[in-house]
N, C-alpha and C. Protein backbone atom coordinates (compact mmCIF):
# COMPACT_ATOMS: atom_id res chain seq x y z
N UNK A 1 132.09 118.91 32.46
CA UNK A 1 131.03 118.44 33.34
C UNK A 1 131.64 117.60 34.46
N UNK A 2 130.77 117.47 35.88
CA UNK A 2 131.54 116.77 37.04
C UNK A 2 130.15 116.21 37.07
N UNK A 3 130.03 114.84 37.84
CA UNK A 3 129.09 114.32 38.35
C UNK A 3 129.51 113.68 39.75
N UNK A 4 128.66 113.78 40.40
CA UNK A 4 128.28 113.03 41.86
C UNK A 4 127.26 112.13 42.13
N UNK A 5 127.73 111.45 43.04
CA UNK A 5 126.50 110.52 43.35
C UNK A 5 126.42 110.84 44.61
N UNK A 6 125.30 110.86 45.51
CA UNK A 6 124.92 111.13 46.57
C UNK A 6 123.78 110.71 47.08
N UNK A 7 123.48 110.14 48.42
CA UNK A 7 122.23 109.73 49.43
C UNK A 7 122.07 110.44 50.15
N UNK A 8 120.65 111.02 50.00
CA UNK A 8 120.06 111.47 51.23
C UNK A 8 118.75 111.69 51.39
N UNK A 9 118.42 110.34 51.79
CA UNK A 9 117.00 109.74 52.02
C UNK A 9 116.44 109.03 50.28
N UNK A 10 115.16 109.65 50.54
CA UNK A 10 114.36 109.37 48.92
C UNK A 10 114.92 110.23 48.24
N UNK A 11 115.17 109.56 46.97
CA UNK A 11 115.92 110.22 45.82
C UNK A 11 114.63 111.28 45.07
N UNK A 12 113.72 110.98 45.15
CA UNK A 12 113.13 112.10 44.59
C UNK A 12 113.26 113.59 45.42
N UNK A 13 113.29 113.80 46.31
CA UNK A 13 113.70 114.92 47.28
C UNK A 13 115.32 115.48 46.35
N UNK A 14 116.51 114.74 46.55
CA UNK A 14 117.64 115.48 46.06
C UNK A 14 117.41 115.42 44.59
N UNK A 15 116.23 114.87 43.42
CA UNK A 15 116.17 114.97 42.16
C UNK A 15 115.32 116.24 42.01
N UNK A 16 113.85 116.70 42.75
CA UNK A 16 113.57 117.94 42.44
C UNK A 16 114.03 118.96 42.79
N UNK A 17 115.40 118.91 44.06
CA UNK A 17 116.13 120.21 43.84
C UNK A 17 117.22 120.35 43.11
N UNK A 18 117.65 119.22 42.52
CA UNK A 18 119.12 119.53 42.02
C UNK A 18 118.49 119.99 40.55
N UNK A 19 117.06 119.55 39.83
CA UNK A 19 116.95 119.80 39.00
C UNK A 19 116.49 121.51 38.39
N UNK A 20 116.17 122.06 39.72
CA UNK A 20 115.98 123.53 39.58
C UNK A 20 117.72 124.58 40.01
N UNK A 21 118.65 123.50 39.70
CA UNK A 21 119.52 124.15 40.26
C UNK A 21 120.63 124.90 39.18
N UNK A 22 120.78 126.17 38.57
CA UNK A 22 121.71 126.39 37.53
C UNK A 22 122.91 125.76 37.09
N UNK A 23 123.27 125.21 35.97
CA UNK A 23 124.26 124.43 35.87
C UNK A 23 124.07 123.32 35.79
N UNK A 24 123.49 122.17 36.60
CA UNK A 24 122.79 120.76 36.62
C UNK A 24 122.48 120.78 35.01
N UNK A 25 123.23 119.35 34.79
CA UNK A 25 122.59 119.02 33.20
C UNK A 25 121.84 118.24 33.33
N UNK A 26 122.03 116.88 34.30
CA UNK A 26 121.55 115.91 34.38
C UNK A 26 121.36 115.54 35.66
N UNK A 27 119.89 114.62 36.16
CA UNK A 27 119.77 114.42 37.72
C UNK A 27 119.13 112.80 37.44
N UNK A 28 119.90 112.31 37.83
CA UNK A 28 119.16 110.12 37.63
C UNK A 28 119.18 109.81 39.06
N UNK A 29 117.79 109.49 39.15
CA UNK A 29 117.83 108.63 40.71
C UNK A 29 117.93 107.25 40.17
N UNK A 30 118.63 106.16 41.03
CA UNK A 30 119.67 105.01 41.09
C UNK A 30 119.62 104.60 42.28
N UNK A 31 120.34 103.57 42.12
CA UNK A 31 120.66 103.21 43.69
C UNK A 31 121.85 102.71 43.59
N UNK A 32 122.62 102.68 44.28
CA UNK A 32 124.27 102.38 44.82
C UNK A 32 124.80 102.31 46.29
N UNK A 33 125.64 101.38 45.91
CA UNK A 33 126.26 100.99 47.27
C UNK A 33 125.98 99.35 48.01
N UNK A 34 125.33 99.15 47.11
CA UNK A 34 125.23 97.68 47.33
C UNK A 34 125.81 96.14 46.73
N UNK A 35 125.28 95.70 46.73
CA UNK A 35 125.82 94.22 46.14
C UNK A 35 124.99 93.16 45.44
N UNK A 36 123.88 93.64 45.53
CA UNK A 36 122.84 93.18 44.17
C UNK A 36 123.00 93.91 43.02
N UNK A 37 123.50 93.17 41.52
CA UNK A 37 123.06 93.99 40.44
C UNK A 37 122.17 93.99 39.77
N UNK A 38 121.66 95.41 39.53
CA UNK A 38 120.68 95.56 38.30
C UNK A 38 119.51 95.54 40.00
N UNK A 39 119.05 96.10 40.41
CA UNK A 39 118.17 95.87 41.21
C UNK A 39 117.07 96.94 41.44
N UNK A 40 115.71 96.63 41.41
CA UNK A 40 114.71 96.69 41.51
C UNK A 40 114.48 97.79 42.63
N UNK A 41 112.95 98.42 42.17
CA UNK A 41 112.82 99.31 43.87
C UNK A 41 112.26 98.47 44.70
N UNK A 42 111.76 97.44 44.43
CA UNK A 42 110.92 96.51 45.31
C UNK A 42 111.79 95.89 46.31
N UNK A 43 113.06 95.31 45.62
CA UNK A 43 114.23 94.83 46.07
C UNK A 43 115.05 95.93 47.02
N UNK A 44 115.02 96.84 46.60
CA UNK A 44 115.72 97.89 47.27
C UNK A 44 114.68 97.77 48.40
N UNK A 45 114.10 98.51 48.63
CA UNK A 45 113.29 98.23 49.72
C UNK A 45 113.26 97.29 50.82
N UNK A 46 113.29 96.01 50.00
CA UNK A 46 113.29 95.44 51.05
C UNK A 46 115.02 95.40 52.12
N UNK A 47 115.69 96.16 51.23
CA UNK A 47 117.65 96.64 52.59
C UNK A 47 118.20 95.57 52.37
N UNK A 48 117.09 94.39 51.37
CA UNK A 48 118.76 93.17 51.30
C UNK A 48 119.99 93.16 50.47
N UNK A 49 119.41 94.00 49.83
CA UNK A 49 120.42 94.44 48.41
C UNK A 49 121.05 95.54 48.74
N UNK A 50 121.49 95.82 49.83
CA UNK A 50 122.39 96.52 50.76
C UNK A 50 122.83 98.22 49.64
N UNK A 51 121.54 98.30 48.94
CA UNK A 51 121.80 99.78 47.68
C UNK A 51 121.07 100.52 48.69
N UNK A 52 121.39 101.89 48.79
CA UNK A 52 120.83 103.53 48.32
C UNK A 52 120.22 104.12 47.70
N UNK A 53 119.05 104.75 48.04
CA UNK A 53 118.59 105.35 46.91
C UNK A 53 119.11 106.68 46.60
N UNK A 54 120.18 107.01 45.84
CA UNK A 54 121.06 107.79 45.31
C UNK A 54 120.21 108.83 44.13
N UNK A 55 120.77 109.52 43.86
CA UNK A 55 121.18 110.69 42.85
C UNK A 55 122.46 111.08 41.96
N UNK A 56 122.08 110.82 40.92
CA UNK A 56 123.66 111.20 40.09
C UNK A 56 123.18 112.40 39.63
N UNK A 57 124.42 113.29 39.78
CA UNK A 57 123.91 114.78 39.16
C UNK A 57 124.94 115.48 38.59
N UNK A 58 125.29 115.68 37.23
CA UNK A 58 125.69 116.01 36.32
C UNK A 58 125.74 117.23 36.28
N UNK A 59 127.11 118.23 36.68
CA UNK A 59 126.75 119.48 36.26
C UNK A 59 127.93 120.36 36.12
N UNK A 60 127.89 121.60 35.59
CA UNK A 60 128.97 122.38 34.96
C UNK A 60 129.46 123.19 35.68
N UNK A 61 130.80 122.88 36.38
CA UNK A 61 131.14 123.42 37.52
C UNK A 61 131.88 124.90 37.30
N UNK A 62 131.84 125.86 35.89
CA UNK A 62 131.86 126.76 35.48
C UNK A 62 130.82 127.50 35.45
N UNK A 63 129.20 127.09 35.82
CA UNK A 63 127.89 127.57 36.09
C UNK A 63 128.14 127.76 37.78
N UNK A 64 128.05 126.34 37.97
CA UNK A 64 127.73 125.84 40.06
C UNK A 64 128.81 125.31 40.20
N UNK A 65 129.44 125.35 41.28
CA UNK A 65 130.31 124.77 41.93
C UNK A 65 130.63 123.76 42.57
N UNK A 66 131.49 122.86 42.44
CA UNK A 66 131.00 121.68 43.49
C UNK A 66 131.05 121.99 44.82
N UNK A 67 131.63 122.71 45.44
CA UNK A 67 131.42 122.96 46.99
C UNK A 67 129.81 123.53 46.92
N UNK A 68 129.36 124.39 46.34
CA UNK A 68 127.81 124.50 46.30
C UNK A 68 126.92 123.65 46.19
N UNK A 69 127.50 122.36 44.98
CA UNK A 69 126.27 121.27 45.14
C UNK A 69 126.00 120.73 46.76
N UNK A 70 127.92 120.25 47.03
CA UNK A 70 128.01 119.68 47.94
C UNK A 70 126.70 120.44 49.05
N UNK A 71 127.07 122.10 49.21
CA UNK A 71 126.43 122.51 50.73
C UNK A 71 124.42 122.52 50.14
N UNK A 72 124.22 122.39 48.84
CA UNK A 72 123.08 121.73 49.01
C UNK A 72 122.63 121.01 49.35
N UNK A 73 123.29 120.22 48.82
CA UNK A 73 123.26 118.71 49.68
C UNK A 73 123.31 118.07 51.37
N UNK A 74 123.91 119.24 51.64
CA UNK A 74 123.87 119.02 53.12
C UNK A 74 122.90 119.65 53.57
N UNK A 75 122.14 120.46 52.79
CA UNK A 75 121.56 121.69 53.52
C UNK A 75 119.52 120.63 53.30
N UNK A 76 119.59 120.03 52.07
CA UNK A 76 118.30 119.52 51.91
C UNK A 76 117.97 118.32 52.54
N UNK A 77 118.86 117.41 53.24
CA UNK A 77 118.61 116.61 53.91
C UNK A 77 119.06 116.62 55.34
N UNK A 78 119.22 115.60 56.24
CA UNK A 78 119.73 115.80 57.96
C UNK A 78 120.66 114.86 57.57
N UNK A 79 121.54 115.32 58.12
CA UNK A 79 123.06 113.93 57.87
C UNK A 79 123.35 113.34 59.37
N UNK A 80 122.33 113.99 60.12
CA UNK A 80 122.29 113.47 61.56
C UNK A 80 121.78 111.63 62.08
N UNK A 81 120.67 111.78 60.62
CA UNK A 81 119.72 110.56 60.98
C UNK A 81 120.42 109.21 60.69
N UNK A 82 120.30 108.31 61.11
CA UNK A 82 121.23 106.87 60.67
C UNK A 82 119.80 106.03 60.08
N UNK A 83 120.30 106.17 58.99
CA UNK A 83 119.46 105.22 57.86
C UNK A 83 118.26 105.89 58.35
N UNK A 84 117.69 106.78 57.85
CA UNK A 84 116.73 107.05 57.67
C UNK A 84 116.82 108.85 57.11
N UNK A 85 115.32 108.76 56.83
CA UNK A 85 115.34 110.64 56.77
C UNK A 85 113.81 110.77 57.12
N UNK A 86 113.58 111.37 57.90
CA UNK A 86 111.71 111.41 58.84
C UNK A 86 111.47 110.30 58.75
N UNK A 87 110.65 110.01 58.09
CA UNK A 87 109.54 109.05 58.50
C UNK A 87 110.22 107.79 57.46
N UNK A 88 111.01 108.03 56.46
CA UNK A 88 111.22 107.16 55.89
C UNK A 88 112.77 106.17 56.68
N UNK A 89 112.62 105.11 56.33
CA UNK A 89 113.29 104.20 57.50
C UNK A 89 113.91 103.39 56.56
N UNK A 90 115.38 102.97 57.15
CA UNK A 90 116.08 101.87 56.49
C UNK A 90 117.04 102.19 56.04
N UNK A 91 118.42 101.43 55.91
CA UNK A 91 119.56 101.95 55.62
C UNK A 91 119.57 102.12 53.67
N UNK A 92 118.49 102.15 52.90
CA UNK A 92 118.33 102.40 51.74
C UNK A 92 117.95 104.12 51.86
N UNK A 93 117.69 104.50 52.59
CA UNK A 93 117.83 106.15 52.97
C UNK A 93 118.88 106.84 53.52
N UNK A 94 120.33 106.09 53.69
CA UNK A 94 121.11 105.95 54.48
C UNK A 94 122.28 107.41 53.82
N UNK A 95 122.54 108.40 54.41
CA UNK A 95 123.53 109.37 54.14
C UNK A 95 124.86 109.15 53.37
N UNK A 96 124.45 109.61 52.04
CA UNK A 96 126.48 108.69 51.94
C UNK A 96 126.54 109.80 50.46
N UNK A 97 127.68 109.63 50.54
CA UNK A 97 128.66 110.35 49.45
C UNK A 97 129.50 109.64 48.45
N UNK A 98 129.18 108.86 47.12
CA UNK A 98 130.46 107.93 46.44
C UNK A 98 131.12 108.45 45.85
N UNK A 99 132.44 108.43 45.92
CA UNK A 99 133.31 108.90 45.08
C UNK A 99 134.08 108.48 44.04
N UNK A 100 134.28 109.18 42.92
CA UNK A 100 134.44 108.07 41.72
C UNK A 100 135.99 107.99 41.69
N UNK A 101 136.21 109.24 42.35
CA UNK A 101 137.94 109.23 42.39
C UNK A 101 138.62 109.70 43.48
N UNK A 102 140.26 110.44 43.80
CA UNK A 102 141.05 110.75 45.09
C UNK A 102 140.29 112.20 45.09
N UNK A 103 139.90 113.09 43.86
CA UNK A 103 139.52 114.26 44.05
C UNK A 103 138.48 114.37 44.39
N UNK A 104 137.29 113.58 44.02
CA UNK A 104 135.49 113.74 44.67
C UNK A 104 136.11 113.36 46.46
N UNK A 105 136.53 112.72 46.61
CA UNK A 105 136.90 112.40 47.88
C UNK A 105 137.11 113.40 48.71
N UNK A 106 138.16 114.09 48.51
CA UNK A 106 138.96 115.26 48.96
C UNK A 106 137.52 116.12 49.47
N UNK A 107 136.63 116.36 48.11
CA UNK A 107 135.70 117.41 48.05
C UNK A 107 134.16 116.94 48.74
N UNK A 108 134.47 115.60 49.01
CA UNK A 108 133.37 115.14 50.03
C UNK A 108 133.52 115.15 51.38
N UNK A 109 134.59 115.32 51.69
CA UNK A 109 135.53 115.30 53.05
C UNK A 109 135.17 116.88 53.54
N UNK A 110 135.67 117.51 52.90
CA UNK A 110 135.54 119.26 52.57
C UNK A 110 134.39 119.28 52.98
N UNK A 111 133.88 119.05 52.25
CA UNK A 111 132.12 119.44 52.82
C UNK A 111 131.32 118.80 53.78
N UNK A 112 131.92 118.01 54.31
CA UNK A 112 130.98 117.30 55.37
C UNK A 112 131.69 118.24 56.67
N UNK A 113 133.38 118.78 56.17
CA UNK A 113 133.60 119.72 57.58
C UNK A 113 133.47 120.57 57.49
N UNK A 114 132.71 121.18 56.60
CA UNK A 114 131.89 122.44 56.67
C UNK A 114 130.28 122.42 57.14
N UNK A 115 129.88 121.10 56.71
CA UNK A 115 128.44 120.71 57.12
C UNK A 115 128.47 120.92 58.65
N UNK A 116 129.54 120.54 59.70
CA UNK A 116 129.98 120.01 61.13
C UNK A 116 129.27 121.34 61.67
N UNK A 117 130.11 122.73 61.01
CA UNK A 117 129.33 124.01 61.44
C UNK A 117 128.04 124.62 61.55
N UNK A 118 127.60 123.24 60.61
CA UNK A 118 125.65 123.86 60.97
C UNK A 118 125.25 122.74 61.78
N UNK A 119 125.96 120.89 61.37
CA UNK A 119 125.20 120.41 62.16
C UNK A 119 125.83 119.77 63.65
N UNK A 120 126.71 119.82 63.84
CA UNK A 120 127.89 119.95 64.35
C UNK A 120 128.69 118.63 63.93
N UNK A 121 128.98 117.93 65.14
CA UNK A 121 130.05 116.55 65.51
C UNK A 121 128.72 115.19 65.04
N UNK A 122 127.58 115.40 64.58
CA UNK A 122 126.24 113.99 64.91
C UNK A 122 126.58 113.82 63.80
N UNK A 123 127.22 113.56 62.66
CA UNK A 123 127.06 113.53 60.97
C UNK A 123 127.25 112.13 60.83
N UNK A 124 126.60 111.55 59.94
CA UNK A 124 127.02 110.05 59.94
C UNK A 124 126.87 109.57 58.33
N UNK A 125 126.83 110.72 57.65
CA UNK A 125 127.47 110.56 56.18
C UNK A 125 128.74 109.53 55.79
N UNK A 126 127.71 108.27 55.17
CA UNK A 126 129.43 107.88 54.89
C UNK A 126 129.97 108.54 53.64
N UNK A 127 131.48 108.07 53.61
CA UNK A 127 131.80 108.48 52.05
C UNK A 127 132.42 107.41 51.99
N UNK A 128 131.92 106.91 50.61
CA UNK A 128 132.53 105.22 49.79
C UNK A 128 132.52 105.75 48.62
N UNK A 129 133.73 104.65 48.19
CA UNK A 129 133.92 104.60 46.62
C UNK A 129 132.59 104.19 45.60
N UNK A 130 132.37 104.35 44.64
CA UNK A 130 131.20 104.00 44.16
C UNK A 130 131.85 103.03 43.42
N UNK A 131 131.20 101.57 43.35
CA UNK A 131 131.02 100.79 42.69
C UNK A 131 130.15 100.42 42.05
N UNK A 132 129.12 100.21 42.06
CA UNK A 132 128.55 100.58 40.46
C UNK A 132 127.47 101.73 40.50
N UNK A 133 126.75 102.27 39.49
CA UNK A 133 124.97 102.74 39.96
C UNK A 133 124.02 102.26 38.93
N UNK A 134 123.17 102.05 39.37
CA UNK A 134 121.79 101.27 38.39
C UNK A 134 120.54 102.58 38.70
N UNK A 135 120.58 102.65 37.56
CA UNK A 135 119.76 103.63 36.86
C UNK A 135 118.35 103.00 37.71
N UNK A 136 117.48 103.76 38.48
CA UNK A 136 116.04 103.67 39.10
C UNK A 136 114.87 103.48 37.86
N UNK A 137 113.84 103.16 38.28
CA UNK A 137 113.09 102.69 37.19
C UNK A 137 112.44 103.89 36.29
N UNK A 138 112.17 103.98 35.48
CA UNK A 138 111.45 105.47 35.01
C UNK A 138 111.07 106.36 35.36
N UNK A 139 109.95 105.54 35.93
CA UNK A 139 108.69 106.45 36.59
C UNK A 139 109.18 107.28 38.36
N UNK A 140 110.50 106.95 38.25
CA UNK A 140 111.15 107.71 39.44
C UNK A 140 111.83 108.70 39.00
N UNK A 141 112.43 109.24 37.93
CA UNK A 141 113.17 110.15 37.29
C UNK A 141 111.71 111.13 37.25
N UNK A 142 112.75 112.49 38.09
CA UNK A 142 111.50 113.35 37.61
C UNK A 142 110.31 113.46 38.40
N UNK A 143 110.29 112.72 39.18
CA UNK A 143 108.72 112.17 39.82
C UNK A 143 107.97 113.48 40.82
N UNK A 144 108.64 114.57 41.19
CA UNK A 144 107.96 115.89 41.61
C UNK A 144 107.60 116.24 40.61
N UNK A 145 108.49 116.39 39.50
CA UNK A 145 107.21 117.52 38.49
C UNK A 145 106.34 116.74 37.82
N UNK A 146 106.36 115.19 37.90
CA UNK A 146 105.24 114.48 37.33
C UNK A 146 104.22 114.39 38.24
N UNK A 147 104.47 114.26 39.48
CA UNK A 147 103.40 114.28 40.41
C UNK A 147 103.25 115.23 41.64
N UNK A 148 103.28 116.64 41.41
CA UNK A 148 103.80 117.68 41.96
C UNK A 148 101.84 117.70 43.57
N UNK A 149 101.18 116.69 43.02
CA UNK A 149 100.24 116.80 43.95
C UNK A 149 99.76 115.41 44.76
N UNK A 150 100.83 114.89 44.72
CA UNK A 150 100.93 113.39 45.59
C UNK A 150 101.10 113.92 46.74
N UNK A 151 100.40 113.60 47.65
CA UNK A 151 100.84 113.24 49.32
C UNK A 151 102.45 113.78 50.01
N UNK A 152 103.05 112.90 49.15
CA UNK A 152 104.95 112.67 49.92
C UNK A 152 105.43 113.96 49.08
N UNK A 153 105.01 114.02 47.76
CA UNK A 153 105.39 115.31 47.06
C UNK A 153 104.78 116.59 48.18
N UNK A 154 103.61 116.72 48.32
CA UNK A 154 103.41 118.00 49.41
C UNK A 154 103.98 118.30 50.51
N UNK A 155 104.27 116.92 50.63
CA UNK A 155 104.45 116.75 52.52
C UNK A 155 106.03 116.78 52.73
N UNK A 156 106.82 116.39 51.90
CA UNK A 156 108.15 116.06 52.43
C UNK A 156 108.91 116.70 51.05
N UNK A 157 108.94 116.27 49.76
CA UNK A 157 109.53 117.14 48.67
C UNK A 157 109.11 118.54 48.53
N UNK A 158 108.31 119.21 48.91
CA UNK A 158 107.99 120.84 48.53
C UNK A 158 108.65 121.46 49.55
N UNK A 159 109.01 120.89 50.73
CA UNK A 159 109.33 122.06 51.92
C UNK A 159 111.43 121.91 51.97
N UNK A 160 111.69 120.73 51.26
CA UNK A 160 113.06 120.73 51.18
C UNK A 160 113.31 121.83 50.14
N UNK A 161 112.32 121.86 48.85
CA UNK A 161 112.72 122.29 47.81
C UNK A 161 112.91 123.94 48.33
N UNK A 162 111.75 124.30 49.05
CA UNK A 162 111.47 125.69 49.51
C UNK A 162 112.74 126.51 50.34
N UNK A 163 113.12 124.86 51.60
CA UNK A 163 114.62 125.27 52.16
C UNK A 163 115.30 125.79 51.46
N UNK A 164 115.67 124.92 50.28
CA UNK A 164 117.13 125.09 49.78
C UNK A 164 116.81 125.88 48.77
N UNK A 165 115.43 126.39 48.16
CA UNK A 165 115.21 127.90 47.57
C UNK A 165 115.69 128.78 48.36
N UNK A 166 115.08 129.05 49.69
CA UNK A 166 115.21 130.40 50.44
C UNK A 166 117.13 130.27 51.03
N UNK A 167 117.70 129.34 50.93
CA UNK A 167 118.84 129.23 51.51
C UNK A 167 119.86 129.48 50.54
N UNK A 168 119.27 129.37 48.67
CA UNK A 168 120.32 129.21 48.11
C UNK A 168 119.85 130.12 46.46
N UNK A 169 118.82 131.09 46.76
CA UNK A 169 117.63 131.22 45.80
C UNK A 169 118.64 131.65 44.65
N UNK A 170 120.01 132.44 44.72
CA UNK A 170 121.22 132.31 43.41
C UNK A 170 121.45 131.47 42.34
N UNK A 171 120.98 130.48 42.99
CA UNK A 171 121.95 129.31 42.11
C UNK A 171 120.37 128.65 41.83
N UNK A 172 119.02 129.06 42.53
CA UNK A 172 118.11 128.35 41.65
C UNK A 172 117.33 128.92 40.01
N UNK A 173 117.08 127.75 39.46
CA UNK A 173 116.17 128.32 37.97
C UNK A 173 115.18 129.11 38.54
């Protein structure tokens, strides 16, 4: 198994696609990259606790590949936007890639210059080491198929999921 951590935007968006994705064992929204521990979504929110709302995603790179997670990943969010993704605002939505070691590195690098070809030279993905991740509160794990008829679920999680269906429909359940 390989895992990644990754930002891009609201973590429920990269948790209901990675979780329809073959191979994926595991998908935890978290937050990382900051300097508050153990921290709250309330806290997160408010950008002082300088965290991400991240995705760890667990998966069997003998099923999916990591260059495949990776170009999902580029493909379901805009790596154009600085701290934000649409409508949602703040560097807690902020594009980033952590790497736990010299090799996620390598393979985050890789893919952001392959991302360059769809989105070009605007990318503002960082890539940092990960120092810690704090597990998101429950009721955020999962939260499309628990609430598959909320508002933000219709409006902003169904049409990423649909992208990166029609872009990648192989590798989905």
């Amino acid at each position: 198994m390989e895992k990644f951590t990754l930002g891009g935007g609201c973590f429920w968006c990269l948790d209901a696609v990675y979780r329809n994705v073959i191979g994926v064992h595991s998908s935890i929204a978290g937050y990382a990259g900051g300097h508050t521990p153990n921290p709250t979504y309330e806290q997160v929110c408010t950008v002082d606790t300088g965290h991400a709302e991240v995705l760890q995603v667990e998966f069997d790179p003998s099923v999916v590949s990591a260059e495949q997670i990776l170009d999902i990943f580029f493909t379901l969010h805009d790596p154009t936007q600085l701290n934000r993704q649409g409508a949602d605002v703040g560097s807690q939505y902020r594009s980033s890639m952590m790497y736990e070691n010299d090799d996620q590195k390598l393979l985050f690098e890789q893919a952001l210059e392959r991302a360059k070809e769809i989105w070009g030279d605007d990318i503002v993905t960082e890539i940092v080491p990960l120092d810690a991740f704090y597990e998101a509160e429950g009721y955020h794990q999962d939260y499309f198929a628990k609430n598959p008829g909320q508002g933000y679920c219709i409006a902003v999680v169904s049409p990423k999921l649909a992208k990166v269906r029609s872009g990648f429909s192989e590798l989905m359940r």
